[in-house]
N, C-alpha and C. Protein backbone atom coordinates (compact mmCIF):
# COMPACT_ATOMS: atom_id res chain seq x y z
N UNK A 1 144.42 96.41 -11.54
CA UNK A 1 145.54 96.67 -12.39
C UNK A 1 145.80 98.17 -12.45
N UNK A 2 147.09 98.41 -12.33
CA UNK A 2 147.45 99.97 -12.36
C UNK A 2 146.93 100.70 -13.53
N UNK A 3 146.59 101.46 -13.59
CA UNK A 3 146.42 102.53 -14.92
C UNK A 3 147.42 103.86 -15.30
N UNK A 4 147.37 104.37 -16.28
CA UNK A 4 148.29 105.62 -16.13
C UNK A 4 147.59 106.67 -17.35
N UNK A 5 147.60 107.58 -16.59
CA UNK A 5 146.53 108.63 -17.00
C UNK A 5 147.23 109.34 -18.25
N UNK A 6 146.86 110.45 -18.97
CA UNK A 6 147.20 110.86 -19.82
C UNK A 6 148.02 112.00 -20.12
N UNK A 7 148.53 112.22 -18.60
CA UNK A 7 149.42 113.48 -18.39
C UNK A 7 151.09 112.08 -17.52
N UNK A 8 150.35 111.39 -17.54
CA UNK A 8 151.83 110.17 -17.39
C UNK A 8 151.63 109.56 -15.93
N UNK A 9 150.91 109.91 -15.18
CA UNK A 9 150.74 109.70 -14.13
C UNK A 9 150.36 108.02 -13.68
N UNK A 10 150.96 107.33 -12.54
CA UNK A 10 150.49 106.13 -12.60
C UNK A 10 149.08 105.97 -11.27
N UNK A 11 148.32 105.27 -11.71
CA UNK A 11 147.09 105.56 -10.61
C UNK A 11 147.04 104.27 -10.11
N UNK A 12 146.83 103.97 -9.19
CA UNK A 12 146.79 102.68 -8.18
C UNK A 12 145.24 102.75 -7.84
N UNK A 13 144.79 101.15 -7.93
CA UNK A 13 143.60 101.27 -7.18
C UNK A 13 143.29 101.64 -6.11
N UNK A 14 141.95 101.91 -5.69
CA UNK A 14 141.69 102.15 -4.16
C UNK A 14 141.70 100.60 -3.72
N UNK A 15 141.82 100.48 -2.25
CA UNK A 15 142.00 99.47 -1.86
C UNK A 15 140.53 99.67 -0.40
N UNK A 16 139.95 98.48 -0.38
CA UNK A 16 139.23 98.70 0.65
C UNK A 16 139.89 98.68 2.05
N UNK A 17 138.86 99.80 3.08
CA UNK A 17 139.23 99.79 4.06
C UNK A 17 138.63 98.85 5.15
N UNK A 18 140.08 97.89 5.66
CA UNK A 18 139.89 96.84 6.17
C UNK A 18 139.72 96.87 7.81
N UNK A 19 139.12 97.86 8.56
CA UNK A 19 139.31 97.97 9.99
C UNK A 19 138.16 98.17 10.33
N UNK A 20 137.53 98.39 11.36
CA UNK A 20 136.39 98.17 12.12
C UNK A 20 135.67 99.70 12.28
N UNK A 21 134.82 99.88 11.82
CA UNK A 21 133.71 101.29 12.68
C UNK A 21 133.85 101.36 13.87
N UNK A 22 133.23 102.22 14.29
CA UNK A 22 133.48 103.27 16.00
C UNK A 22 131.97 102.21 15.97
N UNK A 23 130.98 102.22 15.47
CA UNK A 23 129.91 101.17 15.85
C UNK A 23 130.10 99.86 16.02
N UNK A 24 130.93 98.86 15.64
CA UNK A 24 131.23 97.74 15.42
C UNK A 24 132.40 98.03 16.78
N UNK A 25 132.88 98.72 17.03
CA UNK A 25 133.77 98.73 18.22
C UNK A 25 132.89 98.92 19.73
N UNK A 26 132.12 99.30 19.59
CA UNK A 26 130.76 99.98 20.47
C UNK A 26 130.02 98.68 20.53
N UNK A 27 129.97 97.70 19.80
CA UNK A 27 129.22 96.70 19.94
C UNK A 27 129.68 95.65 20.68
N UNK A 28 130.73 95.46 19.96
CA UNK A 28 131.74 94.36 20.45
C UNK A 28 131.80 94.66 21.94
N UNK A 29 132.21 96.18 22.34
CA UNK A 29 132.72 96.10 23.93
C UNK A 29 131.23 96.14 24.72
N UNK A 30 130.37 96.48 23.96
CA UNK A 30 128.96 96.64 24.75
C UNK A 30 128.63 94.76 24.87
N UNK A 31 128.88 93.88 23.84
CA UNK A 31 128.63 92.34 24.43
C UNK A 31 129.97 92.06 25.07
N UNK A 32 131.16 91.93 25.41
CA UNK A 32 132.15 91.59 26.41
C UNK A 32 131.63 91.90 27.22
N UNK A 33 131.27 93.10 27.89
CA UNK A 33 130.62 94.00 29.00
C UNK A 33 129.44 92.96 29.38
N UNK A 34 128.65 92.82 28.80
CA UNK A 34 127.21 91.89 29.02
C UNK A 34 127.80 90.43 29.20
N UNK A 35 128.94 90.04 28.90
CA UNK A 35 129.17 89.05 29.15
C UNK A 35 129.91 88.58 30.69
N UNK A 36 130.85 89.37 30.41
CA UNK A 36 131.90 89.52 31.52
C UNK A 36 130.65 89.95 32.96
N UNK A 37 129.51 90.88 33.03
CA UNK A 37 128.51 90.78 33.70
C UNK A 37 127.81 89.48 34.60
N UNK A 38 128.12 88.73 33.64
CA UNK A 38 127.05 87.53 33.57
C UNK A 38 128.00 86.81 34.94
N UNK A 39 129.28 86.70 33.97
CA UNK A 39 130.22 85.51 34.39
C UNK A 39 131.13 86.17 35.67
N UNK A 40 131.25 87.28 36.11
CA UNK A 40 131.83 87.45 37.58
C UNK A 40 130.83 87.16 38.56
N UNK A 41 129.79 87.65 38.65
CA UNK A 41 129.16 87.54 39.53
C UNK A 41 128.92 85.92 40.42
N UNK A 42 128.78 85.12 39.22
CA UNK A 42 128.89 83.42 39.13
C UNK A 42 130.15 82.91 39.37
N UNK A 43 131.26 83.56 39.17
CA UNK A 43 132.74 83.23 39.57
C UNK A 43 132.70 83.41 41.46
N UNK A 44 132.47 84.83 41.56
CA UNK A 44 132.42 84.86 42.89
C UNK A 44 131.49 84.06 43.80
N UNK A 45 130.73 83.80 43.38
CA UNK A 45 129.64 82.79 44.39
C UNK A 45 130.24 81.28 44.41
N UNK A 46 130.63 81.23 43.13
CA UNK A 46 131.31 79.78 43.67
C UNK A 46 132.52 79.86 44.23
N UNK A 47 133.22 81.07 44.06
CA UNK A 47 134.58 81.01 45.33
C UNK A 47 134.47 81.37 46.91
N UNK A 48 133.19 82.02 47.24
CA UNK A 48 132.35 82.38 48.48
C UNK A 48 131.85 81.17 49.01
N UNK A 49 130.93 80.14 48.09
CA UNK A 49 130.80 79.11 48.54
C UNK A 49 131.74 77.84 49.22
N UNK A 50 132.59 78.20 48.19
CA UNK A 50 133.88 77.49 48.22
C UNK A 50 134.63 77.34 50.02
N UNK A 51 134.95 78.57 49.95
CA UNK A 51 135.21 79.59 51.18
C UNK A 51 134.75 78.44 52.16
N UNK A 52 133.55 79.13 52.47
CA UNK A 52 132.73 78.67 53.29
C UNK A 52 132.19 77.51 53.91
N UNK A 53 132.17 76.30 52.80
CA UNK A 53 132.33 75.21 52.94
C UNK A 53 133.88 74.75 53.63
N UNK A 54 134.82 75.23 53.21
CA UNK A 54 135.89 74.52 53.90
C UNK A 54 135.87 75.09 55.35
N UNK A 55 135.54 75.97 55.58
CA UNK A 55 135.29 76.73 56.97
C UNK A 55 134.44 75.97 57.90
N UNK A 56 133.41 75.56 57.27
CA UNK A 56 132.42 74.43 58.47
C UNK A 56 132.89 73.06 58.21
N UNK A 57 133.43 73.05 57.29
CA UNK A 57 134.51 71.43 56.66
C UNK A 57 135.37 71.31 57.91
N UNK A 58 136.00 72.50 58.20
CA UNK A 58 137.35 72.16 59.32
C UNK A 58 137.04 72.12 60.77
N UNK A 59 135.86 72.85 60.80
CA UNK A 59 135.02 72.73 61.90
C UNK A 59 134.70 71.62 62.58
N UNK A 60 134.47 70.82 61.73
CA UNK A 60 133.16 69.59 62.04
C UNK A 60 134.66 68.78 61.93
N UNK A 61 135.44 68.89 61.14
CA UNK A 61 136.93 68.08 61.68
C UNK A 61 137.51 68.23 62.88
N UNK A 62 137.82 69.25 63.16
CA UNK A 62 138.32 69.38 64.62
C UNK A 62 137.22 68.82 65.55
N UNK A 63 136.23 68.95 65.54
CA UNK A 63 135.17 68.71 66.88
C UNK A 63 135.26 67.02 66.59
N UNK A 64 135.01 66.59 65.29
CA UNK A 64 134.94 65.25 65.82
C UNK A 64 136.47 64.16 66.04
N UNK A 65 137.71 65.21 65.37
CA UNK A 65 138.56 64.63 65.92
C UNK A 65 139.36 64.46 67.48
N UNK A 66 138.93 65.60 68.06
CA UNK A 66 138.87 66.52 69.76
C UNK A 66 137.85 65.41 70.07
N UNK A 67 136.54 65.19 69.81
CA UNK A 67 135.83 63.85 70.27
C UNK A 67 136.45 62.77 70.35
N UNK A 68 136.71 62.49 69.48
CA UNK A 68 137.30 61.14 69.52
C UNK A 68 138.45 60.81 70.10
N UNK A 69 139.52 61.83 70.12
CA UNK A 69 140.77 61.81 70.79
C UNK A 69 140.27 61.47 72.45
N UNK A 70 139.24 62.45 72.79
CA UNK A 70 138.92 62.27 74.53
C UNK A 70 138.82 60.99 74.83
N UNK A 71 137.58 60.66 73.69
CA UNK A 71 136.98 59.14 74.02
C UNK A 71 138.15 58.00 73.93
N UNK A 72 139.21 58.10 73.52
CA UNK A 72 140.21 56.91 73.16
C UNK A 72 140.94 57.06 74.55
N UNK A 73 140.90 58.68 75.08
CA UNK A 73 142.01 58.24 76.06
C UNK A 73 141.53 58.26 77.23
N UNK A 74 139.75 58.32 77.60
CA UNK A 74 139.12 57.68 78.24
C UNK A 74 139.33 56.49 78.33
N UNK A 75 139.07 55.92 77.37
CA UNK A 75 138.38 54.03 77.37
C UNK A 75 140.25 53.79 77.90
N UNK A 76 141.34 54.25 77.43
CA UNK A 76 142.49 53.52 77.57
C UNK A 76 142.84 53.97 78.89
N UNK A 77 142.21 54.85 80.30
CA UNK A 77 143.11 54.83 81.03
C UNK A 77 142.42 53.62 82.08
N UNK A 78 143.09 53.85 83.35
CA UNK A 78 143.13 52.55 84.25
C UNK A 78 142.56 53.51 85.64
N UNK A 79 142.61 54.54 85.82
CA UNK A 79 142.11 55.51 86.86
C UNK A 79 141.33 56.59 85.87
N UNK A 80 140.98 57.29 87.20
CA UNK A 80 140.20 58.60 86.93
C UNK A 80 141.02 59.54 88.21
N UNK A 81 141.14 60.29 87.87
CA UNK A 81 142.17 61.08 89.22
C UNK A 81 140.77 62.45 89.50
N UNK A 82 140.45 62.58 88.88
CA UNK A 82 139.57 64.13 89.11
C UNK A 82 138.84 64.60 87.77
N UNK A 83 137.53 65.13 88.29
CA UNK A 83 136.60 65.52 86.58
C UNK A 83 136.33 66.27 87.49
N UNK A 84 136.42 67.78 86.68
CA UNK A 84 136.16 68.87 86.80
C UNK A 84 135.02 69.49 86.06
N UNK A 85 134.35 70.80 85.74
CA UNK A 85 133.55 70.94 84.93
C UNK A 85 134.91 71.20 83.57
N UNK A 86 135.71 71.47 83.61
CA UNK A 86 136.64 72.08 82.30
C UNK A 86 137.86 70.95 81.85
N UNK A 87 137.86 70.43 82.87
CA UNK A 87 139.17 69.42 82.42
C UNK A 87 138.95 68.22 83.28
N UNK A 88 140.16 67.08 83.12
CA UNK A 88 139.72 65.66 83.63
C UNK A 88 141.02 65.14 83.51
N UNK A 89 140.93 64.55 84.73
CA UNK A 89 142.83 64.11 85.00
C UNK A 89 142.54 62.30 85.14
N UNK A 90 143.28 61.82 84.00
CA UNK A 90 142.85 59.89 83.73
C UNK A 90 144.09 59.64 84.16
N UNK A 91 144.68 59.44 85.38
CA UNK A 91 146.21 58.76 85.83
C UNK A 91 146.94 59.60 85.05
N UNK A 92 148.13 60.02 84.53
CA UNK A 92 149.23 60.99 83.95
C UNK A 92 148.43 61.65 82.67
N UNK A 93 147.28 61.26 82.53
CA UNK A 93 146.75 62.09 81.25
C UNK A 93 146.11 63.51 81.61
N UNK A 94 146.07 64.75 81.28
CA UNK A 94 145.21 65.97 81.69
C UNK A 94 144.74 66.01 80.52
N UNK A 95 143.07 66.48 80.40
CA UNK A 95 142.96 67.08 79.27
C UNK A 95 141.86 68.32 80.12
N UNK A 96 142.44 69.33 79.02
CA UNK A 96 141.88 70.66 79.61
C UNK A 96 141.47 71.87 78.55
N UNK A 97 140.84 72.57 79.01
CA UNK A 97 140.84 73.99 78.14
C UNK A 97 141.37 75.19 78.64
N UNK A 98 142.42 75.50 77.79
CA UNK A 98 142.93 76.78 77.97
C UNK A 98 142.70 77.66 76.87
N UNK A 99 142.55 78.89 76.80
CA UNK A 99 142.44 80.43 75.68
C UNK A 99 142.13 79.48 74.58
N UNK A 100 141.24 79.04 74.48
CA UNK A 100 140.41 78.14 73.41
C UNK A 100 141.07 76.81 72.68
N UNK A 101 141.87 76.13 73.69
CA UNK A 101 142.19 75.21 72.93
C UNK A 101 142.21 73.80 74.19
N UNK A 102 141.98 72.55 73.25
CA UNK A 102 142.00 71.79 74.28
C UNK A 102 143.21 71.01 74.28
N UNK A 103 143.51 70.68 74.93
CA UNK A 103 144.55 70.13 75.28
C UNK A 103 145.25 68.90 76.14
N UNK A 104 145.94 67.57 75.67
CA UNK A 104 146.07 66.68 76.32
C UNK A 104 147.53 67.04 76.96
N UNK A 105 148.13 66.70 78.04
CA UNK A 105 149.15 67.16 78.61
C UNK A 105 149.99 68.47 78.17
N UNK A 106 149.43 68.91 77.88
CA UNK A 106 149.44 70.58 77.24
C UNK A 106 149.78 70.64 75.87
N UNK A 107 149.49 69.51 75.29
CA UNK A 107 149.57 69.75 73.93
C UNK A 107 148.43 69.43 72.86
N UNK A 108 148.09 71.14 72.27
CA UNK A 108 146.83 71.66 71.36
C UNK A 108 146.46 70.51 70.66
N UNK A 109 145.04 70.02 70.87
CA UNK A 109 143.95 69.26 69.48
C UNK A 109 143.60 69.62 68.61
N UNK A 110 142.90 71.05 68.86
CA UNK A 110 141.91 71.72 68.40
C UNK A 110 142.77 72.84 67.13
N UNK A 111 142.88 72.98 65.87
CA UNK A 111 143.85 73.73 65.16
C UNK A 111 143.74 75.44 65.09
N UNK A 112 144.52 76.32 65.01
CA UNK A 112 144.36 77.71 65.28
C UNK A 112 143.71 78.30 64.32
N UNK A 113 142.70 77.88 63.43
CA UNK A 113 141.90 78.18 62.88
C UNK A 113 140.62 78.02 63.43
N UNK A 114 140.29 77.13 64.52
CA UNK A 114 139.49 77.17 65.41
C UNK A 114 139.48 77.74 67.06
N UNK A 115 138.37 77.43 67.82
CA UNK A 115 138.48 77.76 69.13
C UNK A 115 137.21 77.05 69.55
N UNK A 116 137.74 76.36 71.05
CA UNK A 116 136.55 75.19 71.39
C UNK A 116 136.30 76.88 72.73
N UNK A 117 135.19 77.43 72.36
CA UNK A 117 133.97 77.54 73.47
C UNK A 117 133.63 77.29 74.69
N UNK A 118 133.81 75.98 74.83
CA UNK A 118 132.88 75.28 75.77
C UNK A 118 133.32 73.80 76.11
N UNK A 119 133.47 72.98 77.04
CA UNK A 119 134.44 71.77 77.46
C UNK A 119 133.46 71.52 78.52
N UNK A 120 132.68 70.83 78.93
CA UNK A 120 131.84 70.19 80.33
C UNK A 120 132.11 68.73 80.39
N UNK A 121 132.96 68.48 81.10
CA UNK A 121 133.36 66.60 81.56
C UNK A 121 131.84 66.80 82.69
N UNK A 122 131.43 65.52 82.71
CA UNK A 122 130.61 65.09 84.60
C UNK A 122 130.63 63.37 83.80
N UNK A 123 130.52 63.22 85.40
CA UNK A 123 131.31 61.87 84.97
C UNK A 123 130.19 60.96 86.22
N UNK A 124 129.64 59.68 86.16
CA UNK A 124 128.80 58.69 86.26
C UNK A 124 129.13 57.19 86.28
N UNK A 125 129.91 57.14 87.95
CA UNK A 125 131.11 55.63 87.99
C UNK A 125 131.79 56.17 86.99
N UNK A 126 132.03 54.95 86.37
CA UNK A 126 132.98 54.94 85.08
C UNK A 126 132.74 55.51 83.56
N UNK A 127 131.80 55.88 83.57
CA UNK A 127 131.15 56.65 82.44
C UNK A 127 131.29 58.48 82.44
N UNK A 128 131.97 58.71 81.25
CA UNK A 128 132.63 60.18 81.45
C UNK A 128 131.77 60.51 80.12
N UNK A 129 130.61 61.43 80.32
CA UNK A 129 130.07 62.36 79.45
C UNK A 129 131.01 63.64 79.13
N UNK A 130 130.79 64.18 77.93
CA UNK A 130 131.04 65.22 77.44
C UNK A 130 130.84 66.29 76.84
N UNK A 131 130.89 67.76 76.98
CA UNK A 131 129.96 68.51 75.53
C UNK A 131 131.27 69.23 75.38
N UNK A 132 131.24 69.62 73.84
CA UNK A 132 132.08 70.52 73.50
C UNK A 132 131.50 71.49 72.06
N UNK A 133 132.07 72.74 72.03
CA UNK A 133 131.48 73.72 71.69
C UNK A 133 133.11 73.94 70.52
N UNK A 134 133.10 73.88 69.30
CA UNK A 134 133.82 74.54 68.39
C UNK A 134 133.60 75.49 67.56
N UNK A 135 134.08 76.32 67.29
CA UNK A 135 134.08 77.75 66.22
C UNK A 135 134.91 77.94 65.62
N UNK A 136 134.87 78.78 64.13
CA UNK A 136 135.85 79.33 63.12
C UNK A 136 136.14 80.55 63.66
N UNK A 137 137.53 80.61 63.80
CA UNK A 137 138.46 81.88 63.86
C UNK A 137 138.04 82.91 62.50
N UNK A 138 137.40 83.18 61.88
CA UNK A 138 137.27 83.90 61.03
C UNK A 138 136.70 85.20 61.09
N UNK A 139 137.22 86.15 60.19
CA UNK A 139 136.64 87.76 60.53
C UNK A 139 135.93 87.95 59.78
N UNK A 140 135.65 87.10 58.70
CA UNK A 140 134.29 87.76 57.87
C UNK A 140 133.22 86.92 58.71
N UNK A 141 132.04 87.74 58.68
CA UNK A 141 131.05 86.99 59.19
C UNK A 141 130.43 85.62 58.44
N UNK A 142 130.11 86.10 57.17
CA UNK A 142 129.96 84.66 56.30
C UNK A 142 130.73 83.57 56.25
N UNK A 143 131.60 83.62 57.00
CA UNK A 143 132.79 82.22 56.83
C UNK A 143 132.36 82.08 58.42
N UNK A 144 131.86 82.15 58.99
CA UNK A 144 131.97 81.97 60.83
C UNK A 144 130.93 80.46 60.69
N UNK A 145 131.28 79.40 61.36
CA UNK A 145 130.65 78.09 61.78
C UNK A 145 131.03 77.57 63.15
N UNK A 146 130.08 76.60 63.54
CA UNK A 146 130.26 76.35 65.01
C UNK A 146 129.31 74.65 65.33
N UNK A 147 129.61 74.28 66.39
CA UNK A 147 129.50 72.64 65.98
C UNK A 147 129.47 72.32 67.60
N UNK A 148 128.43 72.13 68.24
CA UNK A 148 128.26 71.37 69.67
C UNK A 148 128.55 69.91 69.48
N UNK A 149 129.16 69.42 70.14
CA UNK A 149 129.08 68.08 70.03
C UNK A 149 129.05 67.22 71.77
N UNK A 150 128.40 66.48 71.84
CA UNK A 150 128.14 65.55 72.96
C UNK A 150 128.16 64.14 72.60
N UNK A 151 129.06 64.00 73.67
CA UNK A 151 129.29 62.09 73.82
C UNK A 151 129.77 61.78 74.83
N UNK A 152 130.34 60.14 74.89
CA UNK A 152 130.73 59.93 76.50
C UNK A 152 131.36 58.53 75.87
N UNK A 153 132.10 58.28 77.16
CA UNK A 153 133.21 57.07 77.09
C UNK A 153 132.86 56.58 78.26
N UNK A 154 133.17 54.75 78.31
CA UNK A 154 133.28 54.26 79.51
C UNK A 154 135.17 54.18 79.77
N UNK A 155 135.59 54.09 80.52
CA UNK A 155 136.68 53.96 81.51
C UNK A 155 136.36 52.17 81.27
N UNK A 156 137.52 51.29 80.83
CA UNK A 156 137.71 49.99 80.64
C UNK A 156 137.96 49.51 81.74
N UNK A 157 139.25 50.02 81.94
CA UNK A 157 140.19 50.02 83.53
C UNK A 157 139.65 49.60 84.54
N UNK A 158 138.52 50.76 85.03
CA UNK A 158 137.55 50.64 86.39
C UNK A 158 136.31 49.95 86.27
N UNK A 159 136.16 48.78 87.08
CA UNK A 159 134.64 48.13 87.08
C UNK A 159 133.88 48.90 88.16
């Protein structure tokens, strides 16, 4: 309640001061700091991981879809025209490797996030073995993966 002094004056209470110390400000940013510490470091590892996994994820997709594509259009042709060590000609089908990609009548399997390595057809009668070698296009080294894969098809067509 106001008062008023004896020369007429009106006096107002003091009012407390409602704002924070230079210590209580020092504290506060000293635990954000300890916190925010904690929690980047753990943010980034799971987005590194993250990373990385889809990197050998797409890997191991392309190689076994490039597998499987060969093997289907093995078993479906009716000839064998020529097996080379790099490519293999099944009646109008080519499949080949060029500047890292494989390719059925010149059109790419393998996606430009990858690069197949390595392509070896040898072939046994009607039985066409295969190895193939895939890698990540990537420039960080921690994202780099790679995936051999070997298999073989019989030729239906030819007894």
């Amino acid at each position: 309640m106001p008062s008023i002094t004896a020369s007429g004056q009106l006096l107002l209470p003091m009012k407390k001061n409602s704002g924070f110390t230079l210590i209580e400000i020092i504290l506060y940013v000293g635990i954000i700091a300890i916190i925010f510490a904690a929690i980047v470091p753990f943010t980034l590892n799971i987005i590194n991981t993250g990373s990385k996994s889809a990197v050998q994820q797409e890997v191991t997709d392309n190689a076994r879809f490039v597998s499987e594509k060969i093997k289907y259009e093995i078993r479906r042709t009716s000839a064998i025209t020529s097996v080379s060590a790099n490519s293999i000609v099944l009646g109008a089908t080519t499949i080949d490797l060029l500047n890292g990609k494989i390719r059925i009548n010149t059109i790419p399997l393998n996606s430009d996030n990858t690069t197949v390595s390595d392509l070896t057809f040898t072939r046994d009668n009607s039985n066409i073995s295969f190895t193939l070698t895939v890698a990540a296009n990537g420039v960080r080294q921690e994202y780099q993966s790679n995936i051999s894969l070997r298999s073989a098809a019989t030729v239906r067509g030819i007894q």
